[in-house]
C-alpha atoms as a PDB file:
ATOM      1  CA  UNK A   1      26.480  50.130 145.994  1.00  0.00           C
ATOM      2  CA  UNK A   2      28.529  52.999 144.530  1.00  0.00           C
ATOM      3  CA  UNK A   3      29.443  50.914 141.747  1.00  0.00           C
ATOM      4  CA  UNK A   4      25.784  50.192 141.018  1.00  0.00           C
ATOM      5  CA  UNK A   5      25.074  53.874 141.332  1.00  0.00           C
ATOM      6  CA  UNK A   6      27.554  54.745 138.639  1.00  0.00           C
ATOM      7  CA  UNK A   7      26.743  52.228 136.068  1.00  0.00           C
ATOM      8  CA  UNK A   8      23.141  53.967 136.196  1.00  0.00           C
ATOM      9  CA  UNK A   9      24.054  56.938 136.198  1.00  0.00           C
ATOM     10  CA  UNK A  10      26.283  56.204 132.666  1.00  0.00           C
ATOM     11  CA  UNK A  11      23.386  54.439 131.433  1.00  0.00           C
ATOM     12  CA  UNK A  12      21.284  57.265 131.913  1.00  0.00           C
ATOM     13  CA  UNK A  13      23.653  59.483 130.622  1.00  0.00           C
ATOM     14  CA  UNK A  14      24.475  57.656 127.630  1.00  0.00           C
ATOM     15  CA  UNK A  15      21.101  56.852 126.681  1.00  0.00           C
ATOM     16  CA  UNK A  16      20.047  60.655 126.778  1.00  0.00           C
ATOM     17  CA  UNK A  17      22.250  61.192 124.121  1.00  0.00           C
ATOM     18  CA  UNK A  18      19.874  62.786 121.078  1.00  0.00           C
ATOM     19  CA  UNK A  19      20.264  60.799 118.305  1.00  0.00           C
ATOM     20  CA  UNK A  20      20.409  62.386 115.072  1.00  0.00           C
ATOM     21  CA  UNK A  21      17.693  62.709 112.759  1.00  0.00           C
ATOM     22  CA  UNK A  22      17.335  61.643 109.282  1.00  0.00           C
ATOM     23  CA  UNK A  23      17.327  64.451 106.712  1.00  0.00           C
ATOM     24  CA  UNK A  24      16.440  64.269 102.874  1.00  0.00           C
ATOM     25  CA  UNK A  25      19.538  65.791 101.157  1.00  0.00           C
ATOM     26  CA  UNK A  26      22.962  64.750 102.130  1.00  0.00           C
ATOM     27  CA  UNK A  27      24.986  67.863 104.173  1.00  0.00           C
ATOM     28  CA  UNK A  28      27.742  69.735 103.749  1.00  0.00           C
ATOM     29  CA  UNK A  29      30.538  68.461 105.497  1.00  0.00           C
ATOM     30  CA  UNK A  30      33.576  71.177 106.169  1.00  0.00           C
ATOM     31  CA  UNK A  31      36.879  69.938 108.018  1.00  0.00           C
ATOM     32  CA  UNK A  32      38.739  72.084 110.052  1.00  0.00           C
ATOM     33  CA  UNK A  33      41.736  71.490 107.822  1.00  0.00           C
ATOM     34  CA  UNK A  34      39.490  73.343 104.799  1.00  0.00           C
ATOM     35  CA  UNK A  35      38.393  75.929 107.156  1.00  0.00           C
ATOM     36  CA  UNK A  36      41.501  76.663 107.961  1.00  0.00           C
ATOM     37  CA  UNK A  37      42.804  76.609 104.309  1.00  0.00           C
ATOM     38  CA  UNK A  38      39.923  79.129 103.422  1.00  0.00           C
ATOM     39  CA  UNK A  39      40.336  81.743 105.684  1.00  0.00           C
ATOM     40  CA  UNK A  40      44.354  81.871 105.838  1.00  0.00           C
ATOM     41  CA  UNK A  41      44.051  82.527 101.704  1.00  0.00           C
ATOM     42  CA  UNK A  42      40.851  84.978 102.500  1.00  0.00           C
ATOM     43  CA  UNK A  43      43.310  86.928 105.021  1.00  0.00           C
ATOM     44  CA  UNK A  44      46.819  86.219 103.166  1.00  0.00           C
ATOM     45  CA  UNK A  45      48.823  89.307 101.110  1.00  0.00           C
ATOM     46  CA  UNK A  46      48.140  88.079  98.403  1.00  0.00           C
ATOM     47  CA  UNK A  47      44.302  89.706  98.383  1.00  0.00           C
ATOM     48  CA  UNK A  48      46.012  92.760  99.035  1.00  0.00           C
ATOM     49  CA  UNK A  49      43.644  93.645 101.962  1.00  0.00           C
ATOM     50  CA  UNK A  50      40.676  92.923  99.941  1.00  0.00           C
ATOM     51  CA  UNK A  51      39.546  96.936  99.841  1.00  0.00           C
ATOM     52  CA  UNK A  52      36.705  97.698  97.728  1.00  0.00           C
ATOM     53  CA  UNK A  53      36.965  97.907  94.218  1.00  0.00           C
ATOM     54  CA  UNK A  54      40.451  96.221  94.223  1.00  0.00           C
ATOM     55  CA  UNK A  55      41.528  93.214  92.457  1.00  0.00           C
ATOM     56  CA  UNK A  56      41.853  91.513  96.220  1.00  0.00           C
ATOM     57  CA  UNK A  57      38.067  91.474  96.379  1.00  0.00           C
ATOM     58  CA  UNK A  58      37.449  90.600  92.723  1.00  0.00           C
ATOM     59  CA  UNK A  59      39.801  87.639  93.412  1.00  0.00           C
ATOM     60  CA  UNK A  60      38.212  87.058  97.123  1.00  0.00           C
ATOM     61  CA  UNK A  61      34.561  86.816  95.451  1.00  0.00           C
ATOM     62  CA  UNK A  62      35.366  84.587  92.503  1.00  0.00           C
ATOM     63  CA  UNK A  63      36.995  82.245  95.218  1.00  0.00           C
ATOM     64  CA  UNK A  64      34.163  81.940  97.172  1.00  0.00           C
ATOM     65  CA  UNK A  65      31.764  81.721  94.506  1.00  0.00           C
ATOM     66  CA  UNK A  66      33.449  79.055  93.179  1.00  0.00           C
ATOM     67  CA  UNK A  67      33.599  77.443  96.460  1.00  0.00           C
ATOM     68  CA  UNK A  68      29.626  77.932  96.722  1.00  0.00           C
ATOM     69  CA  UNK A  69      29.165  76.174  93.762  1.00  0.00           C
ATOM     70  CA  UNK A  70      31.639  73.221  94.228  1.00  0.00           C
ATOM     71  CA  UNK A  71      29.394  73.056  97.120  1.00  0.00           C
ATOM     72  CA  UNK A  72      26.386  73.104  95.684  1.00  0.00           C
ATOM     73  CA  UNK A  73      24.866  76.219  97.437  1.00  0.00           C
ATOM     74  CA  UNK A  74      22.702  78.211  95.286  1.00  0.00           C
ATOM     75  CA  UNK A  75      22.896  81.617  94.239  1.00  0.00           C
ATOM     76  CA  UNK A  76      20.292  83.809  96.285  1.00  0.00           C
ATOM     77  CA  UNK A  77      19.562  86.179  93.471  1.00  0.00           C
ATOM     78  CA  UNK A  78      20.608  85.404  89.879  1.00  0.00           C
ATOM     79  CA  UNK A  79      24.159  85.870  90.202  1.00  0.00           C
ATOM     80  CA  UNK A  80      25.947  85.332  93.984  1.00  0.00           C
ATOM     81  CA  UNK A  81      26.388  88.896  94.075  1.00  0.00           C
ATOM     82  CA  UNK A  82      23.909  91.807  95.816  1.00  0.00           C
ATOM     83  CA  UNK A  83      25.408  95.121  94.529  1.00  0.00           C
ATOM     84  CA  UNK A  84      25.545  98.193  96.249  1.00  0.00           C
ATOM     85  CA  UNK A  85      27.054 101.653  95.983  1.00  0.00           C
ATOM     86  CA  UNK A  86      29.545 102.862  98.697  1.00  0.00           C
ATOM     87  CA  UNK A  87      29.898 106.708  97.748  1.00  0.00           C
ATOM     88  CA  UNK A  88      30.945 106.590  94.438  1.00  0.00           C
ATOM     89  CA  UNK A  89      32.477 102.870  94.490  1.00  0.00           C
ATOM     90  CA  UNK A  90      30.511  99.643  93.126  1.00  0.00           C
ATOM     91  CA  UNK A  91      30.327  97.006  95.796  1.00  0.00           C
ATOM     92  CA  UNK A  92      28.751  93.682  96.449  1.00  0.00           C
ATOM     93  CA  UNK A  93      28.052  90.947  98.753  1.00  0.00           C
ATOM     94  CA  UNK A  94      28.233  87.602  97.955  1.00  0.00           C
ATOM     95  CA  UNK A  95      24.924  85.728  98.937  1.00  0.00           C
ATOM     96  CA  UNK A  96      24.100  81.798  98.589  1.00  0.00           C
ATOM     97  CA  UNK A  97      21.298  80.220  99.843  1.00  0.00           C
ATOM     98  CA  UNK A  98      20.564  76.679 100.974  1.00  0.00           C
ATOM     99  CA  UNK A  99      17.047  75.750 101.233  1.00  0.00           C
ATOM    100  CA  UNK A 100      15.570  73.752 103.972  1.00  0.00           C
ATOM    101  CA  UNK A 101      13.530  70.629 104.397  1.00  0.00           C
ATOM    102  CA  UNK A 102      11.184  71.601 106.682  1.00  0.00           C
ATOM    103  CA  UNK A 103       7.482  72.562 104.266  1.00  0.00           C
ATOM    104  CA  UNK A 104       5.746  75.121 106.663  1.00  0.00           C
ATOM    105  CA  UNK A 105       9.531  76.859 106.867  1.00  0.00           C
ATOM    106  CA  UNK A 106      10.439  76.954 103.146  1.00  0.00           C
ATOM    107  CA  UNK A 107       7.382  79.049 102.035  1.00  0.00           C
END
């Protein structure tokens, strides 16, 4: 009996299991290995802390805009980055955008 029990109940289990759905454009696939590659050289000495208006965040941007487009991510506005002033220094965000399948969401 308690072996009966427990094959249902892993049948049940198993079979509850979501299966994916189907989308129309292939995803982005990241491994943790890349992930990991990424944010050691985002956080490594060599940026120089990445402060604003340095040559660390000039060299931190152009990485990961070049990583959004060897990605195929789209810029949000015509370039990647959204400039902004912080007192007298020019900054920026970078800012890609990838659009969804879903018609009633995407207008």
């Amino acid at each position: 009996m308690k072996k009966g029990l427990l094959l249902i109940i892993l049948i049940t289990v198993f079979n509850c299991k979501e299966t994916p759905k189907e989308t129309e454009t292939p995803g982005i696939t990241i491994t943790a290995n890349e992930l990991k590659e990424t944010v050691s050289y985002l956080a490594s000495d060599a940026l120089m802390g990445r402060d604003t208006g340095s040559k660390g965040i000039e060299d931190a941007s152009a990485y990961i805009e070049n990583e959004l487009i060897d990605l195929g991510v789209s810029p949000y506005f015509k370039t990647y980055k959204d400039h902004f002033k912080v007192d007298s220094l020019d900054a920026y965000n970078i800012v890609g955008v990838i659009s969804g399948s879903d018609p009633v969401l995407k207008n």
